[in-house]
Protein backbone atom coordinates (compact mmCIF):
# COMPACT_ATOMS: atom_id res chain seq x y z
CA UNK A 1 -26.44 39.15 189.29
CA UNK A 2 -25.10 36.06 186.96
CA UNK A 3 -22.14 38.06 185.84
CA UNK A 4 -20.98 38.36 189.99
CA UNK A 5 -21.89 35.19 190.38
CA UNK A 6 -19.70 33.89 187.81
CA UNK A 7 -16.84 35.77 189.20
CA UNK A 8 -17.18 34.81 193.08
CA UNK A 9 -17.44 30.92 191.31
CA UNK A 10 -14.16 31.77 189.54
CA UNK A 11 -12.49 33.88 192.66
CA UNK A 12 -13.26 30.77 195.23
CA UNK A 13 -11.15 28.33 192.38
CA UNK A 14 -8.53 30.65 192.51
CA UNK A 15 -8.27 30.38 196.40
CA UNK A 16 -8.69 26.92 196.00
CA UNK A 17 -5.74 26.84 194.64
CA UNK A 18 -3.71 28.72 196.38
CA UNK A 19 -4.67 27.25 199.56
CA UNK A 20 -2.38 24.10 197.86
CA UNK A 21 0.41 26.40 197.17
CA UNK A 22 3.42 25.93 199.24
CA UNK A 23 4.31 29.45 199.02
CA UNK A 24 0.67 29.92 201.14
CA UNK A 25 0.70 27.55 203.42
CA UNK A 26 3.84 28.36 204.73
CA UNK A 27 2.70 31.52 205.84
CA UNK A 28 -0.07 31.18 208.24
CA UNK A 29 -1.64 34.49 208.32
CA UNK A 30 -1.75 34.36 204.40
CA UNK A 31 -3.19 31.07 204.75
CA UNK A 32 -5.33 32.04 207.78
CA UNK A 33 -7.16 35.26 205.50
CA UNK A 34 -7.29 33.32 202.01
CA UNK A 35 -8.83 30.42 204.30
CA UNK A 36 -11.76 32.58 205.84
CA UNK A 37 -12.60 34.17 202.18
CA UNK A 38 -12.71 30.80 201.01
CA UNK A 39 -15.21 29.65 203.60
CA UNK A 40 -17.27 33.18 203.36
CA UNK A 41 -17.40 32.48 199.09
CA UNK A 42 -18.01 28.55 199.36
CA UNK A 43 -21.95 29.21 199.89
CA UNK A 44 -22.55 31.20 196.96
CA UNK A 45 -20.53 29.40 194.68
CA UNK A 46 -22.46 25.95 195.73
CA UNK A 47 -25.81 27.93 195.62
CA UNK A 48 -24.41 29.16 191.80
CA UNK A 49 -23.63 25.65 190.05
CA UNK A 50 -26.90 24.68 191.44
CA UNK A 51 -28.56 27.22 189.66
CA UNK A 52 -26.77 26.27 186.85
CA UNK A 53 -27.50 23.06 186.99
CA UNK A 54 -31.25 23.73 187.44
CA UNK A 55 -31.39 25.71 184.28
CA UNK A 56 -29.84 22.79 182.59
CA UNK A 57 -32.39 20.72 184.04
CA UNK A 58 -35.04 23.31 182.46
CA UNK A 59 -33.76 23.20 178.92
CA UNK A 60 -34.07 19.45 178.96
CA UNK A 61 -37.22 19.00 180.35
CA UNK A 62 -38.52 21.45 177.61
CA UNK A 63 -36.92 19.30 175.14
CA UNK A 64 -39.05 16.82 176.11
CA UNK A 65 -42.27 17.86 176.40
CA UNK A 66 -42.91 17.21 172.62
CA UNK A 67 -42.14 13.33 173.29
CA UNK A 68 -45.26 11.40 173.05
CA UNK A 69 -44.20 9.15 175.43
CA UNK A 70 -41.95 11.32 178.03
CA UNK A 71 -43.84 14.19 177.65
CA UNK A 72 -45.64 14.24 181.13
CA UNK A 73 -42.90 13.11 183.24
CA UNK A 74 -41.10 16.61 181.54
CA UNK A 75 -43.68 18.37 182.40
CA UNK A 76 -43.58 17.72 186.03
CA UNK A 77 -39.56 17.31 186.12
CA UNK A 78 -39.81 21.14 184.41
CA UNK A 79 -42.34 22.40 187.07
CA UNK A 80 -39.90 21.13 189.61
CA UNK A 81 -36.79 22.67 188.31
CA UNK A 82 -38.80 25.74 188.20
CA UNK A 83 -39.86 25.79 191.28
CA UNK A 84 -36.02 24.72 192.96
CA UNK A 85 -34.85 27.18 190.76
CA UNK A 86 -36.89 29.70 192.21
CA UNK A 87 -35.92 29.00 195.81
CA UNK A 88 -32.12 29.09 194.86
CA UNK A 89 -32.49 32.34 193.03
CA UNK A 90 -34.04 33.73 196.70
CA UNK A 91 -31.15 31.76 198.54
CA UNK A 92 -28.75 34.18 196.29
CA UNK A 93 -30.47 36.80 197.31
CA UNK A 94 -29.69 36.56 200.82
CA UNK A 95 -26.21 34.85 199.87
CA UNK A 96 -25.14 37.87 197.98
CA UNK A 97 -26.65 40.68 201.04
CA UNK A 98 -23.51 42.93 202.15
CA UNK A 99 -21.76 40.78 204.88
CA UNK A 100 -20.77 42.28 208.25
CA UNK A 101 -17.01 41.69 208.12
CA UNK A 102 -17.58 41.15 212.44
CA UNK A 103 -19.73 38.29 212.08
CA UNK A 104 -16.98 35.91 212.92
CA UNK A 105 -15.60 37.88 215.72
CA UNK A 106 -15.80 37.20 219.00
CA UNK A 107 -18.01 39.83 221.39
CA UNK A 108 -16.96 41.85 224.41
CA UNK A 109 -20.61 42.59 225.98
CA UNK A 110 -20.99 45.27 228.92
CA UNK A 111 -24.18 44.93 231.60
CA UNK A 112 -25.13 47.78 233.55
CA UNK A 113 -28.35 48.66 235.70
CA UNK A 114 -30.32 50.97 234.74
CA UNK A 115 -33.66 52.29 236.45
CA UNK A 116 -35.04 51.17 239.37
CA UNK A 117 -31.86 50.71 241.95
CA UNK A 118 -31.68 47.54 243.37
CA UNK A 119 -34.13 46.03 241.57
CA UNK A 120 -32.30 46.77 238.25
CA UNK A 121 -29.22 45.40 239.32
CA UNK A 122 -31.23 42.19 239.65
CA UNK A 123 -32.08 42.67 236.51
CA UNK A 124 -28.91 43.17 235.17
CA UNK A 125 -27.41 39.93 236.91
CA UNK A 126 -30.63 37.93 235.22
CA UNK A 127 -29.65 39.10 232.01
CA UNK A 128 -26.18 37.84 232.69
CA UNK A 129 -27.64 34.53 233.40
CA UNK A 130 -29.60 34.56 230.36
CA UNK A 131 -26.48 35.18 228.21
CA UNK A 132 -24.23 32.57 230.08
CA UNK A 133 -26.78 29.90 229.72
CA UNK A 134 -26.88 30.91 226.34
CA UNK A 135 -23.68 31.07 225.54
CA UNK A 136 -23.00 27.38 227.08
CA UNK A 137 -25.86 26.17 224.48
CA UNK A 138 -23.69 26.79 222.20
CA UNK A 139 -20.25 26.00 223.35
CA UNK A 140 -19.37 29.48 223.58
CA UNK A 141 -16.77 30.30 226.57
CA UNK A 142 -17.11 33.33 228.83
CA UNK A 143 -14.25 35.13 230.36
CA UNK A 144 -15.40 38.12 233.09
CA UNK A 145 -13.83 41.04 232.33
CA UNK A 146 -15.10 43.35 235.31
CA UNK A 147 -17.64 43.56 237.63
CA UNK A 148 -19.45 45.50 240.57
CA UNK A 149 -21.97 43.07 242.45
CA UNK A 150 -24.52 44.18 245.17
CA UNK A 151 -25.01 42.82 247.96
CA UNK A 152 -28.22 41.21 247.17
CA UNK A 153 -26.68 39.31 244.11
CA UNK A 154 -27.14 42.24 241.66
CA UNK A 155 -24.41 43.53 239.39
CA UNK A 156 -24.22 47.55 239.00
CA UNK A 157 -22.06 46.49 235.97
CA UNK A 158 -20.46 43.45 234.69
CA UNK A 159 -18.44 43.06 231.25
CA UNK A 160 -17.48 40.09 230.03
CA UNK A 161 -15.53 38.45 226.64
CA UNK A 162 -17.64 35.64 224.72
CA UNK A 163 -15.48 33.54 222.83
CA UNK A 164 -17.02 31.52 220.38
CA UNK A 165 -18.04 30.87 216.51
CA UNK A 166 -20.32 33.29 215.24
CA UNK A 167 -20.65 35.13 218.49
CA UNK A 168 -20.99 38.59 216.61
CA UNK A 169 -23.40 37.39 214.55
CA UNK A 170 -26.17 35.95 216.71
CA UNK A 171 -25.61 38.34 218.99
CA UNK A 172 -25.48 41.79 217.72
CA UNK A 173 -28.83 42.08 217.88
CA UNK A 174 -28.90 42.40 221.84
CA UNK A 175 -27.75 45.43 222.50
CA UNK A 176 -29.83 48.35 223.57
CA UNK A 177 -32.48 48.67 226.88
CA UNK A 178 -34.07 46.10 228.39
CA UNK A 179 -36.70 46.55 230.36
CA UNK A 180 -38.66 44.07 232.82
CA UNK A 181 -42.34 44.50 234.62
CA UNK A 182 -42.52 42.17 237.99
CA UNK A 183 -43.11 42.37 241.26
CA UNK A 184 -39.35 43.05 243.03
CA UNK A 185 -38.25 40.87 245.78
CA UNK A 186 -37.53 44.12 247.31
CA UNK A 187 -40.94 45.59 247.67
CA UNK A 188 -43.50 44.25 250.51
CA UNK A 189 -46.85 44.94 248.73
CA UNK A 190 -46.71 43.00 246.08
CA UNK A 191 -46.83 46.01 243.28
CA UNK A 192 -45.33 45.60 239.98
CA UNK A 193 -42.03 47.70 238.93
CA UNK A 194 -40.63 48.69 235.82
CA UNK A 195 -36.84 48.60 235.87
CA UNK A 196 -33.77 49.02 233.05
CA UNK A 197 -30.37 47.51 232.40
CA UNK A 198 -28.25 48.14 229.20
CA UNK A 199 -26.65 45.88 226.94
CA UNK A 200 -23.59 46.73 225.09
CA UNK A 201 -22.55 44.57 222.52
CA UNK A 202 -19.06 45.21 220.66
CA UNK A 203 -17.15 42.81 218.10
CA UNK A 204 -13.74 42.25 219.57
CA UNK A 205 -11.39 44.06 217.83
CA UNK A 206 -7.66 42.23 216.81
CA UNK A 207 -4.77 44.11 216.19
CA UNK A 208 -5.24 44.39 212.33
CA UNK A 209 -8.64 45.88 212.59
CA UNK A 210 -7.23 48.55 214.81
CA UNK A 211 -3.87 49.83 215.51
CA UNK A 212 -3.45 50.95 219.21
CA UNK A 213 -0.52 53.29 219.88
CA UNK A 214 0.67 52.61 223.79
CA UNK A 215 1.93 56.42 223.52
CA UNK A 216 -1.78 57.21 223.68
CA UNK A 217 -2.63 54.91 226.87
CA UNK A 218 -2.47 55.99 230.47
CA UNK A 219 -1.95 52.68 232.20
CA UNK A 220 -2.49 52.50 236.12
CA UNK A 221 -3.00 49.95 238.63
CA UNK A 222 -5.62 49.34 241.60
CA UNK A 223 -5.98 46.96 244.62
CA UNK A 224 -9.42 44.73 243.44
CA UNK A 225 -12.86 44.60 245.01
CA UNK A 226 -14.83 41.67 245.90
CA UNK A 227 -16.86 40.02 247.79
CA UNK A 228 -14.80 40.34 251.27
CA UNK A 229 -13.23 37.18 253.25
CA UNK A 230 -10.63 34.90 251.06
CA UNK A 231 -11.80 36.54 247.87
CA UNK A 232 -10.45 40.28 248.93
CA UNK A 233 -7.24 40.75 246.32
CA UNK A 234 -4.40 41.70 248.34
CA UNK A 235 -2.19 42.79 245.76
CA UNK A 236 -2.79 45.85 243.37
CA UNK A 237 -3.19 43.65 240.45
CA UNK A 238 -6.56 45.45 239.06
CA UNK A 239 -5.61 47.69 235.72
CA UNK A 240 -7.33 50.85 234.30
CA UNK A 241 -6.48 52.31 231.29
CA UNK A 242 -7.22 55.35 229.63
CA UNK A 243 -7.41 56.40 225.72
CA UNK A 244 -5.82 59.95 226.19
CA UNK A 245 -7.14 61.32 223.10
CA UNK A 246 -10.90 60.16 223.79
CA UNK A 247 -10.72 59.51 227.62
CA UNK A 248 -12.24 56.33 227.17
CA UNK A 249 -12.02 54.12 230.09
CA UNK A 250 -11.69 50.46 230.72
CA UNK A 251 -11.08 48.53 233.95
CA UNK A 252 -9.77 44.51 234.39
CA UNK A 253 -9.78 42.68 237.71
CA UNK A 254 -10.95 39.39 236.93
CA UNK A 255 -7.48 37.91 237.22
CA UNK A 256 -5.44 37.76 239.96
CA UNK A 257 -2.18 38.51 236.91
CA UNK A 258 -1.64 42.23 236.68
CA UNK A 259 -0.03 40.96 233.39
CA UNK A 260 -3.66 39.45 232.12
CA UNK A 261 -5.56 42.19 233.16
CA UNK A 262 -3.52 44.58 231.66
CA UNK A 263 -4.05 42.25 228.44
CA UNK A 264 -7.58 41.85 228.89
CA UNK A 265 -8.22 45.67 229.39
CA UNK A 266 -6.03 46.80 226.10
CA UNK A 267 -8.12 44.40 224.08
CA UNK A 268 -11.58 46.21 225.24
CA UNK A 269 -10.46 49.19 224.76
CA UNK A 270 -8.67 48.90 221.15
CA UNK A 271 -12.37 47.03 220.17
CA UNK A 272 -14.01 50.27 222.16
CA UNK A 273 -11.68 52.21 219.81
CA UNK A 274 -12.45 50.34 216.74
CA UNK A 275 -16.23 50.13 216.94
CA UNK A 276 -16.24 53.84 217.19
CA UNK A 277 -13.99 54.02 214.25
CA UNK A 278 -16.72 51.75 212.11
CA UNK A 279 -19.83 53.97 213.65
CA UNK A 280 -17.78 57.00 212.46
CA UNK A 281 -18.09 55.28 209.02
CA UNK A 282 -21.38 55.05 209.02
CA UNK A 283 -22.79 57.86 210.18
CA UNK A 284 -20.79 59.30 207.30
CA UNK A 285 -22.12 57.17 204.60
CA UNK A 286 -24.72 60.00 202.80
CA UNK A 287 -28.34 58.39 202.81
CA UNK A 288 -27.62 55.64 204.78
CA UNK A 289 -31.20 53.99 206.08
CA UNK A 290 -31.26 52.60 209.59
CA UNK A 291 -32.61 49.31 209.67
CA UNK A 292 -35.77 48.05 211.11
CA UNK A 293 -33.73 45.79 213.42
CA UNK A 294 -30.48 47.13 213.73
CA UNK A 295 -28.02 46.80 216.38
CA UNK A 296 -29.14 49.06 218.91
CA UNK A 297 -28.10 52.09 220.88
CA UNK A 298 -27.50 51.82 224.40
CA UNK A 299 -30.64 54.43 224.70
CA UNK A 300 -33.23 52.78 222.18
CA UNK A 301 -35.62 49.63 224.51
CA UNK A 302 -35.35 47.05 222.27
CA UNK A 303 -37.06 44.45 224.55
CA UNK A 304 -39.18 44.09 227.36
CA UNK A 305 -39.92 41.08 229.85
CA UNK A 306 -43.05 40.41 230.96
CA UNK A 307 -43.39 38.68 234.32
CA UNK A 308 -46.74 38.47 234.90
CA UNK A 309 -47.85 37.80 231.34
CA UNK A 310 -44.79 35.06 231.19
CA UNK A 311 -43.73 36.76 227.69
CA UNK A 312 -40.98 38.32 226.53
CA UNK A 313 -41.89 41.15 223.75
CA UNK A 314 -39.60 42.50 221.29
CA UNK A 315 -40.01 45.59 219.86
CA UNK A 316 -38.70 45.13 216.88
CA UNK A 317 -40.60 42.39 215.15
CA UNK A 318 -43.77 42.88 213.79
CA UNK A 319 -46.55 41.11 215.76
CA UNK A 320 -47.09 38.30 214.35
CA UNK A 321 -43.51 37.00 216.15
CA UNK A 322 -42.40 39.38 218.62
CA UNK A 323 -43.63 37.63 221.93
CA UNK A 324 -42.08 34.87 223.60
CA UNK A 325 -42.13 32.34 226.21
CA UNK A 326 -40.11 34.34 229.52
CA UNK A 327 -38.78 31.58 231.04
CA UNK A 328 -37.09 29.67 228.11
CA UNK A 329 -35.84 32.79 227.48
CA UNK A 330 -34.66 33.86 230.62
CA UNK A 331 -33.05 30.07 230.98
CA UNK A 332 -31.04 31.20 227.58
CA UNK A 333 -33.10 29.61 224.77
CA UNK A 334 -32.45 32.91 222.75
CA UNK A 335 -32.27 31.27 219.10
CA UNK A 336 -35.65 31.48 218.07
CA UNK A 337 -35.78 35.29 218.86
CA UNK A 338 -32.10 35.64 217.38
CA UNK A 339 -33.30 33.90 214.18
CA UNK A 340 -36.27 36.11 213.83
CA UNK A 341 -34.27 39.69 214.41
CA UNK A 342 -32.09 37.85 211.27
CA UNK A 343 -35.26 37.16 209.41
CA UNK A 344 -36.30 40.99 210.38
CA UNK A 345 -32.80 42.83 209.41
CA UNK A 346 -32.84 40.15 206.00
CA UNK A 347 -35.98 41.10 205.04
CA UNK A 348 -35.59 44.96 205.45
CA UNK A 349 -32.22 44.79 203.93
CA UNK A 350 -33.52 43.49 200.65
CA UNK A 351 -36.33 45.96 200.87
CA UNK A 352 -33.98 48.66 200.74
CA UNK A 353 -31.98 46.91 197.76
CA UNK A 354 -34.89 47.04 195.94
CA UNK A 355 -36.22 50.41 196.24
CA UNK A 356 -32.85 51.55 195.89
């Protein structure tokens, strides 16, 4: 571990430095990549020269402890190092876990109902709600991408783009069923039902991640739906396009721009293409363990909400953590559960480090 450590230390000077070459900075995708290793490398190398200078620390205070007179304040100045020491060499640990290469992407996240008809589609838009409120915690903007609402406020689907710091990797962790237990404004006797709604999550793709050839792309153009009155689109400014090869599908009528959506819809589907790409990858890898938290298939019920208990249960924490509060949740105070699925996929990570 010392002898990588040493060497990330060394690598980050070396981008250091060439982050003050003009040669770099004159190019601003150069710049741009050697800037994002630099900031990915920073937090080992700081976590590194303070391990360094805790075992410096150690070697003096043992020194010391001979001293008649500075002998007990070595003592506890060495049982401190130790035990800082300690907690640095477990910071490395986590510091020096494989990174997801997405965790600084932004998401493209897809809402659909699932079982229980109307009811889920209320679902579904709550879930939206959850996310938005969310996502506005944190400063995050959302751009809607498509959606099909019902008419009592539900969505049947509803993909949107979240735009923000980080997005990937607080919230990769979402996707999968989710499940709720209430009592539906749409039955009369007051009986609880258990509905579905699916979250997709997928790291937006840019064009270096994935090359899209337009040869491959059926492109075609519809009039929008809506809500009726001044909001009915006029125009056939809606787009649709199809990935020949795989027939995947993606509709944008969010803007009123044909131009936009046609944007809009190219970008979901080359990160469509590309996250099937990286599962590709990984189903290939021989051996490869599935974590204890993962990021969830669309058919695995990763979570389920709790009306009449007011908790929200996760199925993938142990249960010591897995239930919490519905309505902060539901009013997007997310982070606690977030930092425990983190804590989770850590934790099982390093487990399989070590028996590997």
């Amino acid at each position: 571990m010392l002898s990588k450590l040493r060497s990330i230390d060394e690598k980050l000077t070396e981008l250091e430095k060439m982050l003050q070459s003009p040669e770099v900075y004159s190019d601003p995708e150069r710049y741009a990549a050697i800037a994002r290793e630099q900031k990915e490398l920073k937090p080992i190398s700081e976590a590194y020269r303070r391990r360094v200078r805790l075992e410096s620390d150690i070697e003096s205070a043992i020194g010391l402890i001979g001293d008649p007179e500075l002998g007990e304040m070595a003592k506890a100045e060495l049982a401190e190092a130790k035990a800082k020491l300690e907690e640095t060499d477990e910071e490395l640990k986590l510091l020096l876990l494989p990174r997801d290469p997405n965790d600084s992407k932004n998401v493209i996240m897809e809402i659909r109902q699932g079982i229980g008809g109307e009811e889920a589609a209320l679902f579904a838009a709550d879930i939206f709600r959850m996310y938005s409120m969310y996502c506005d915690s944190r400063g995050w903007k959302i751009e809607t991408v498509n959606e099909n609402p019902t008419e009592l406020g539900g969505f049947k689907e509803i993909s949107f783009i979240i735009k923000g710091e980080g997005a990937w990797s607080r919230l990769k962790f979402e996707a999968g069923g989710h499940c709720v237990k209430r009592v539906p404004v749409t039955e009369s006797n007051g009986r609880i039902q258990t509905s579905t709604a699916t979250v997709a999550v997928l790291p937006e793709a840019e064009e270096v991640d994935f090359h899209l050839d337009l040869d491959e792309v059926q492109i075609e153009t519809f009039r929008s739906s809506g809500a009726g009155g001044q909001k009915v689109n006029k125009t056939s400014s809606a787009i649709r396009v199809t990935h020949i090869p795989t027939g995947t599908v993606v509709e944008c009528q969010d803007e009123r721009s044909q131009y936009r959506n046609k944007d809009k819809a190219l970008d979901i589907l080359r990160s469509k293409l590309y996250e099937a790409e990286l599962e590709k990858r990984r189903s290939q890898v021989a051996g490869e363990r599935k974590s204890q938290v993962g990021t969830g298939e669309r058919s695995e019920k990763i979570r389920t909400y709790f009306y009449q208990r007011d908790s929200v249960v996760d199925r993938r924490l142990s249960c010591d953590d897995k239930s919490f509060p519905l309505r902060k949740i539901l009013d997007g105070g997310l982070d606690e559960l977030i930092d425990a699925l983190i804590t989770a996929d850590r934790a099982e990570k390093l487990r399989s480090g070590n028996e590997n």
